[in-house]
C-alpha atoms as a PDB file:
ATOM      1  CA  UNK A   1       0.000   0.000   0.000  1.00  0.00           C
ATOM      2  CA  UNK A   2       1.317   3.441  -0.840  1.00  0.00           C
ATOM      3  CA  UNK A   3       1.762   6.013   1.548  1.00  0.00           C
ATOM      4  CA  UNK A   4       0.156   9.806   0.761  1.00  0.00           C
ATOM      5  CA  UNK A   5       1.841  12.641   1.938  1.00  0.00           C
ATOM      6  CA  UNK A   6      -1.067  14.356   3.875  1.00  0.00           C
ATOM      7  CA  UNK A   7      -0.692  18.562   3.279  1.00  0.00           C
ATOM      8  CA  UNK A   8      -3.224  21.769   3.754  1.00  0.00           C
ATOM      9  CA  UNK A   9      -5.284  21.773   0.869  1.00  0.00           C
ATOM     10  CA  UNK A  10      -7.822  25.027   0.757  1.00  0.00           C
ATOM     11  CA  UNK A  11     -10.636  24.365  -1.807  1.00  0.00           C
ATOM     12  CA  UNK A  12     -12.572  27.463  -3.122  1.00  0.00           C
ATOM     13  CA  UNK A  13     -16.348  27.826  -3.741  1.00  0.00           C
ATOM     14  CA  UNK A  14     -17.105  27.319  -7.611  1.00  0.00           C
ATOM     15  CA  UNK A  15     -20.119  27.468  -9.166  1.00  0.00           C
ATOM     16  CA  UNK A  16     -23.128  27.777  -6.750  1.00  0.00           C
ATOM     17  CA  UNK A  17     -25.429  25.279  -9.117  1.00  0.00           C
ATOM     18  CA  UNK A  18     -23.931  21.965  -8.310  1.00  0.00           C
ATOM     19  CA  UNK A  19     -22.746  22.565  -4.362  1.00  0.00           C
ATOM     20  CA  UNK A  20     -26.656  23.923  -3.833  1.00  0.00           C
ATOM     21  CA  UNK A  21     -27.664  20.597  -5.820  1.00  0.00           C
ATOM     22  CA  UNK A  22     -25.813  18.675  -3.141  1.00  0.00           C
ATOM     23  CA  UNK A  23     -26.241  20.019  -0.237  1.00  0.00           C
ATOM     24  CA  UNK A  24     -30.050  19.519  -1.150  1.00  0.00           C
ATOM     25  CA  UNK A  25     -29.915  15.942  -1.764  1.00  0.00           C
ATOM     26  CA  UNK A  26     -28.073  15.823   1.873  1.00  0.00           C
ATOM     27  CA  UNK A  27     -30.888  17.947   3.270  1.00  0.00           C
ATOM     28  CA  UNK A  28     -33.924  16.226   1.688  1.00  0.00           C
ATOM     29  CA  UNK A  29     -32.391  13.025   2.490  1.00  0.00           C
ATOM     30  CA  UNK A  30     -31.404  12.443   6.076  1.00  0.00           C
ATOM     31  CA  UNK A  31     -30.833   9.378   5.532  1.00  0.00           C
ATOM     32  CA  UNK A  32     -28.936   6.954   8.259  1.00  0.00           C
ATOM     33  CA  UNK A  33     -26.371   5.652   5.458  1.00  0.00           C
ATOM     34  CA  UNK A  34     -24.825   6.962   2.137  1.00  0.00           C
ATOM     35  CA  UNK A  35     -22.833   5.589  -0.411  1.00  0.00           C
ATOM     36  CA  UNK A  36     -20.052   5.629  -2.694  1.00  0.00           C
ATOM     37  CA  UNK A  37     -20.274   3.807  -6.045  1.00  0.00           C
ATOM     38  CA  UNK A  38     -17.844   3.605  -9.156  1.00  0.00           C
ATOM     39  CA  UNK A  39     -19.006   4.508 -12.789  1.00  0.00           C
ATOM     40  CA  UNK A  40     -20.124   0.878 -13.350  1.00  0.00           C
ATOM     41  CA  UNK A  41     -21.996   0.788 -10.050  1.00  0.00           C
ATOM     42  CA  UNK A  42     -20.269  -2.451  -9.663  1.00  0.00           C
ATOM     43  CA  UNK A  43     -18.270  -1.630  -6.622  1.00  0.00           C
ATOM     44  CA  UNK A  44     -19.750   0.609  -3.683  1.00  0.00           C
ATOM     45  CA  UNK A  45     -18.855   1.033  -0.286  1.00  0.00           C
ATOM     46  CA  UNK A  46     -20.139   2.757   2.410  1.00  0.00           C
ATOM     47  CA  UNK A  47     -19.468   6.487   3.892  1.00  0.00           C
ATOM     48  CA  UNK A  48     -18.772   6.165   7.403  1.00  0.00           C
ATOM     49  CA  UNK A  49     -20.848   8.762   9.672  1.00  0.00           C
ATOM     50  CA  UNK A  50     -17.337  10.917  10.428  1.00  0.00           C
ATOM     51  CA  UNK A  51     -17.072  11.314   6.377  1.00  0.00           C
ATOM     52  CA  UNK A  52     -20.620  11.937   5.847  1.00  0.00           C
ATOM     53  CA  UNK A  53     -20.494  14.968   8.977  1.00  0.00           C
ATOM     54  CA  UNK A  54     -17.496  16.100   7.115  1.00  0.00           C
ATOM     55  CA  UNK A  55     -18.955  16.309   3.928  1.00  0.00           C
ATOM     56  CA  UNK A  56     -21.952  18.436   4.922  1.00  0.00           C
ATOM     57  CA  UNK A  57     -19.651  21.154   6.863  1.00  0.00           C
ATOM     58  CA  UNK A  58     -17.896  21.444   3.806  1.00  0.00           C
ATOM     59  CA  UNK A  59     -20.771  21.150   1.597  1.00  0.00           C
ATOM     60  CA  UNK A  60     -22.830  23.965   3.612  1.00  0.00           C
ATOM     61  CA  UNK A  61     -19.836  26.192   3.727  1.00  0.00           C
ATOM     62  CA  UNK A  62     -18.878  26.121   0.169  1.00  0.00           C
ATOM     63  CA  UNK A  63     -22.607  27.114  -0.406  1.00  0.00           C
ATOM     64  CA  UNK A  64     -22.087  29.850   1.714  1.00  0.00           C
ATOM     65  CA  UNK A  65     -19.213  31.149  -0.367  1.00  0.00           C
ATOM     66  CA  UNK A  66     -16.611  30.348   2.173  1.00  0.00           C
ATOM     67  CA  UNK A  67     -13.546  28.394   1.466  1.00  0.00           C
ATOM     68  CA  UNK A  68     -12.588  25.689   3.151  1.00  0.00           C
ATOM     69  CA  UNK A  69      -9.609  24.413   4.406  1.00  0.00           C
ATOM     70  CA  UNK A  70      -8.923  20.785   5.148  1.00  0.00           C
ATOM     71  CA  UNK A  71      -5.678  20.408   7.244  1.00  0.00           C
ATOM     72  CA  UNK A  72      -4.663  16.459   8.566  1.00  0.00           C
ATOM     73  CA  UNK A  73      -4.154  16.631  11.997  1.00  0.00           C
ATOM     74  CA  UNK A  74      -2.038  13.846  14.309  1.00  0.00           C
ATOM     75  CA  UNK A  75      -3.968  12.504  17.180  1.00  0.00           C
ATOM     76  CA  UNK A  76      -1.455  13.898  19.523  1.00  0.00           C
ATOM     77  CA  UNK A  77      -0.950  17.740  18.971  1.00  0.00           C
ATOM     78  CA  UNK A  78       1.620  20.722  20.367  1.00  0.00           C
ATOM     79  CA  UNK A  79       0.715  23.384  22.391  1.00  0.00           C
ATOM     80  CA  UNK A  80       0.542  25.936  18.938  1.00  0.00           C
ATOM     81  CA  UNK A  81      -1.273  23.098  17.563  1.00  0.00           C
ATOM     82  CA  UNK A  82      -3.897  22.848  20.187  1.00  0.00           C
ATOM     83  CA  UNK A  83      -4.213  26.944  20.795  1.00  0.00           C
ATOM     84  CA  UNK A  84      -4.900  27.362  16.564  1.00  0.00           C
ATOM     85  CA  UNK A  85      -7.791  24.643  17.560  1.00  0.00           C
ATOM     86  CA  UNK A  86      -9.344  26.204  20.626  1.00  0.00           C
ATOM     87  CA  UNK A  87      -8.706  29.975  19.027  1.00  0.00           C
ATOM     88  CA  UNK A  88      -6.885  30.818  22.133  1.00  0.00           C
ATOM     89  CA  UNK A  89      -3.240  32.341  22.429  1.00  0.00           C
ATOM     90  CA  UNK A  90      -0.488  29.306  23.394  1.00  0.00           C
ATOM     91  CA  UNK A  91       0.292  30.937  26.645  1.00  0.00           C
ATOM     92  CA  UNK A  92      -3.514  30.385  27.546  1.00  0.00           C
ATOM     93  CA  UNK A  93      -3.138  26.674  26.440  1.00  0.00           C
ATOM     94  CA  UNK A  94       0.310  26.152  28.757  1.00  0.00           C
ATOM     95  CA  UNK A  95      -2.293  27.788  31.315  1.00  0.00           C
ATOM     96  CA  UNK A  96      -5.362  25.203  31.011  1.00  0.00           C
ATOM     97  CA  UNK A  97      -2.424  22.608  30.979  1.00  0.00           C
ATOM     98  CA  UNK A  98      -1.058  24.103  34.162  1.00  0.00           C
ATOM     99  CA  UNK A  99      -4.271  24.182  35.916  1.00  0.00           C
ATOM    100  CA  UNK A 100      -5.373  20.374  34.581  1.00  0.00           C
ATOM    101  CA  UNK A 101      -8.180  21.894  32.468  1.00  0.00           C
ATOM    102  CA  UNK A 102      -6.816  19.718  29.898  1.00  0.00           C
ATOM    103  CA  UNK A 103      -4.668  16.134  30.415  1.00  0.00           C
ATOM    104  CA  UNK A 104      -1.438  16.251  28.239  1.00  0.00           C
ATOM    105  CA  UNK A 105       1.655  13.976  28.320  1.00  0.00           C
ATOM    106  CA  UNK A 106       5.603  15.029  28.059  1.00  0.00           C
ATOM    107  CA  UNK A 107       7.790  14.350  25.414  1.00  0.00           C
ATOM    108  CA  UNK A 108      10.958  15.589  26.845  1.00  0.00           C
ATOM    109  CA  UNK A 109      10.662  19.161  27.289  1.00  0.00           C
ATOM    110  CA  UNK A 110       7.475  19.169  25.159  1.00  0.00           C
ATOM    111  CA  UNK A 111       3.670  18.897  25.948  1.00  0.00           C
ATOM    112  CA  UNK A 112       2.129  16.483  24.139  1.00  0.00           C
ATOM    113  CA  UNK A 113      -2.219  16.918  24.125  1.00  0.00           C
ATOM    114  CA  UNK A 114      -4.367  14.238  22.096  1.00  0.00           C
ATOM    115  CA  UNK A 115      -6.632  15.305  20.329  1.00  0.00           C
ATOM    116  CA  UNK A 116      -9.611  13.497  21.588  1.00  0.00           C
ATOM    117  CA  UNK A 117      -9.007  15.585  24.926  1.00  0.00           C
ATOM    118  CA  UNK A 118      -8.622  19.129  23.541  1.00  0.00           C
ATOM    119  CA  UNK A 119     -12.307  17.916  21.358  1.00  0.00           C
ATOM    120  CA  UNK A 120     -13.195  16.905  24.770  1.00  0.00           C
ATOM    121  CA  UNK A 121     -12.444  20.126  26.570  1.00  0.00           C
ATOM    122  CA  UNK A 122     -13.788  22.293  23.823  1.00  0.00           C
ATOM    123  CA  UNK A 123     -17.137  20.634  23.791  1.00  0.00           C
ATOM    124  CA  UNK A 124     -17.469  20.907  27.543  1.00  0.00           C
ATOM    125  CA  UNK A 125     -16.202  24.865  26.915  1.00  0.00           C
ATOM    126  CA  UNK A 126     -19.375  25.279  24.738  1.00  0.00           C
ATOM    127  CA  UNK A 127     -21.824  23.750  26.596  1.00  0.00           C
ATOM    128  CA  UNK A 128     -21.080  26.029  29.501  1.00  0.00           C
ATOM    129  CA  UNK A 129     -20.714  28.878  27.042  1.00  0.00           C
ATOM    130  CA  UNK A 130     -24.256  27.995  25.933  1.00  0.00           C
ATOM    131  CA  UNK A 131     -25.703  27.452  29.804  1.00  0.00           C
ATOM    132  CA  UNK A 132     -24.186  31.419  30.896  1.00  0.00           C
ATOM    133  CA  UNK A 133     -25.998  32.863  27.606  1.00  0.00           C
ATOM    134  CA  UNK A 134     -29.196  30.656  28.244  1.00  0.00           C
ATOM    135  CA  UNK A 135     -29.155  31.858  32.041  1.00  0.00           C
ATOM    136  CA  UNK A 136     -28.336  35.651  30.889  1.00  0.00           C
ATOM    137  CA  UNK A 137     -31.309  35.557  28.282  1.00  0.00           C
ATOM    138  CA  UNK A 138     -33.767  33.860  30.525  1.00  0.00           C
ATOM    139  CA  UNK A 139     -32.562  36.662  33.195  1.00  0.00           C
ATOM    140  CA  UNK A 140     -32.802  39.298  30.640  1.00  0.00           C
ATOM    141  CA  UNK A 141     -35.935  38.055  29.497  1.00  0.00           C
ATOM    142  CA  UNK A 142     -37.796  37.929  33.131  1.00  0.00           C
ATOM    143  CA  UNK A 143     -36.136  41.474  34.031  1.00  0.00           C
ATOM    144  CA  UNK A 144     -38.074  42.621  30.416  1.00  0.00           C
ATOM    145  CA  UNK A 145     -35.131  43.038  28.263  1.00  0.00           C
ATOM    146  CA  UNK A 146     -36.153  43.750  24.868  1.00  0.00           C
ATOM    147  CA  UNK A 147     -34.256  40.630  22.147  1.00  0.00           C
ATOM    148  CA  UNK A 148     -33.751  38.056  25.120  1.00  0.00           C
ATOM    149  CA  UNK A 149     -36.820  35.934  24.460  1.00  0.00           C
ATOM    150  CA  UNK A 150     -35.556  35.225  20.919  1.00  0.00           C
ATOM    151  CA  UNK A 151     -31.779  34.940  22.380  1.00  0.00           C
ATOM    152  CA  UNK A 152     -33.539  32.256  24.677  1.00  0.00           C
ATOM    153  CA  UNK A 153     -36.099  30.412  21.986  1.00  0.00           C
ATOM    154  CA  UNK A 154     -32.878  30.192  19.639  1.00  0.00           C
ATOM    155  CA  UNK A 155     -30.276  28.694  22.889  1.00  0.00           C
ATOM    156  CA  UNK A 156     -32.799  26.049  23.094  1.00  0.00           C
ATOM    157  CA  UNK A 157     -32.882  24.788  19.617  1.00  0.00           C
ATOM    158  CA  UNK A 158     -29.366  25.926  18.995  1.00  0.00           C
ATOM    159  CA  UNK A 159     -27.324  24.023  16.037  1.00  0.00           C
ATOM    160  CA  UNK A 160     -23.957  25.389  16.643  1.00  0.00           C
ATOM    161  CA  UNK A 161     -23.769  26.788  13.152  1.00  0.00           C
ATOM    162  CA  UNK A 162     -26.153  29.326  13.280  1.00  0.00           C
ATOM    163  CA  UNK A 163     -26.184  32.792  15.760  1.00  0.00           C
ATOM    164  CA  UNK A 164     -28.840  35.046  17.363  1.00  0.00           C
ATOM    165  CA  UNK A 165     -30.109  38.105  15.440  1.00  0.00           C
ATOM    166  CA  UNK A 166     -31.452  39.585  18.540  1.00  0.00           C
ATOM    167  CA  UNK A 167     -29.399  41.342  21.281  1.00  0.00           C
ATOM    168  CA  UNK A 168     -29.212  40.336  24.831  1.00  0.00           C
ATOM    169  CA  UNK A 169     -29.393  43.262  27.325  1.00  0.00           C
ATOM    170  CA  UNK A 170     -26.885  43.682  30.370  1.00  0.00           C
ATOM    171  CA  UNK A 171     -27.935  42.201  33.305  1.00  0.00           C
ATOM    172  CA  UNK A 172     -26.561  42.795  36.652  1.00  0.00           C
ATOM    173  CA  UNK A 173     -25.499  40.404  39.152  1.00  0.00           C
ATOM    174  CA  UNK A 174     -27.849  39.960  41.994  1.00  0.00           C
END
């Protein structure tokens, strides 16, 4: 078996036509399994649900006129590796390390994080990102804050794509 040499490949959006065609076939059929097949339809395998997640981020952003950027990533990841993830500065990763936010492993001199833990941490980040703005809307909303009861209606049914259009009002602590 050969052996690819894995590199950062950034793919524009092209014409809107077939990406829209796609991403509606995905959309109109939420189906549990999807598959591959060769011109002959002789030989088809199955897309594996990690594939199929990938291909509708891409799908949805390349509709949206974004490029995207696929980058291979090790399971186990440096600290510049895991900050670029999180969106943080590396000094506030060597923190979180520090402070066992997040489990990591040395390699010499060198933190080692896998990648299923940053994921891990990030996730858990969100939610209780999501549970501060839910408990500031729902605040907002019973102190009569004009935009909170949409902030609140969309935290419930949030996707993690999409955002709020309406604006939460400061609340002070009580």
């Amino acid at each position: 078996m050969s052996q690819t040499a894995f590199s950062q490949e950034t793919y524009l959006p092209g014409a809107a036509g077939p990406v829209t065609r796609v991403r509606d076939f995905l959309v109109s059929h939420n189906a549990p399994r999807y598959f591959l097949e060769d011109q002959s339809r002789r030989d088809r395998v199955e897309l594996p649900p990690e594939i199929y997640r990938a291909l509708r981020l891409v799908v949805d952003a390349l509709r949206q006129g974004l490029a995207v950027t696929v980058a291979p990533t090790g399971q186990t990841l440096t600290t510049q590796q895991a900050a670029d993830l999180l969106g943080v500065s590396r000094p506030t990763v060597i923190k979180l390390l520090a402070g066992k936010k997040i489990p990591y492993e040395r390699a010499g001199s060198h933190r080692r994080i896998m990648l299923r833990d940053l994921l891990a941490y990030r996730e858990q980040r969100r939610a209780e990102q999501y549970a501060a703005l839910e408990a500031a809307a729902k605040k907002g909303t019973a102190n009569g804050c004009r935009g909170t009861a949409e902030a609140a209606s969309f935290l419930k049914g949030r996707s993690g794509v999409q955002r709020p259009s309406g604006h939460l009002c400061p609340v002070a602590e009580s």
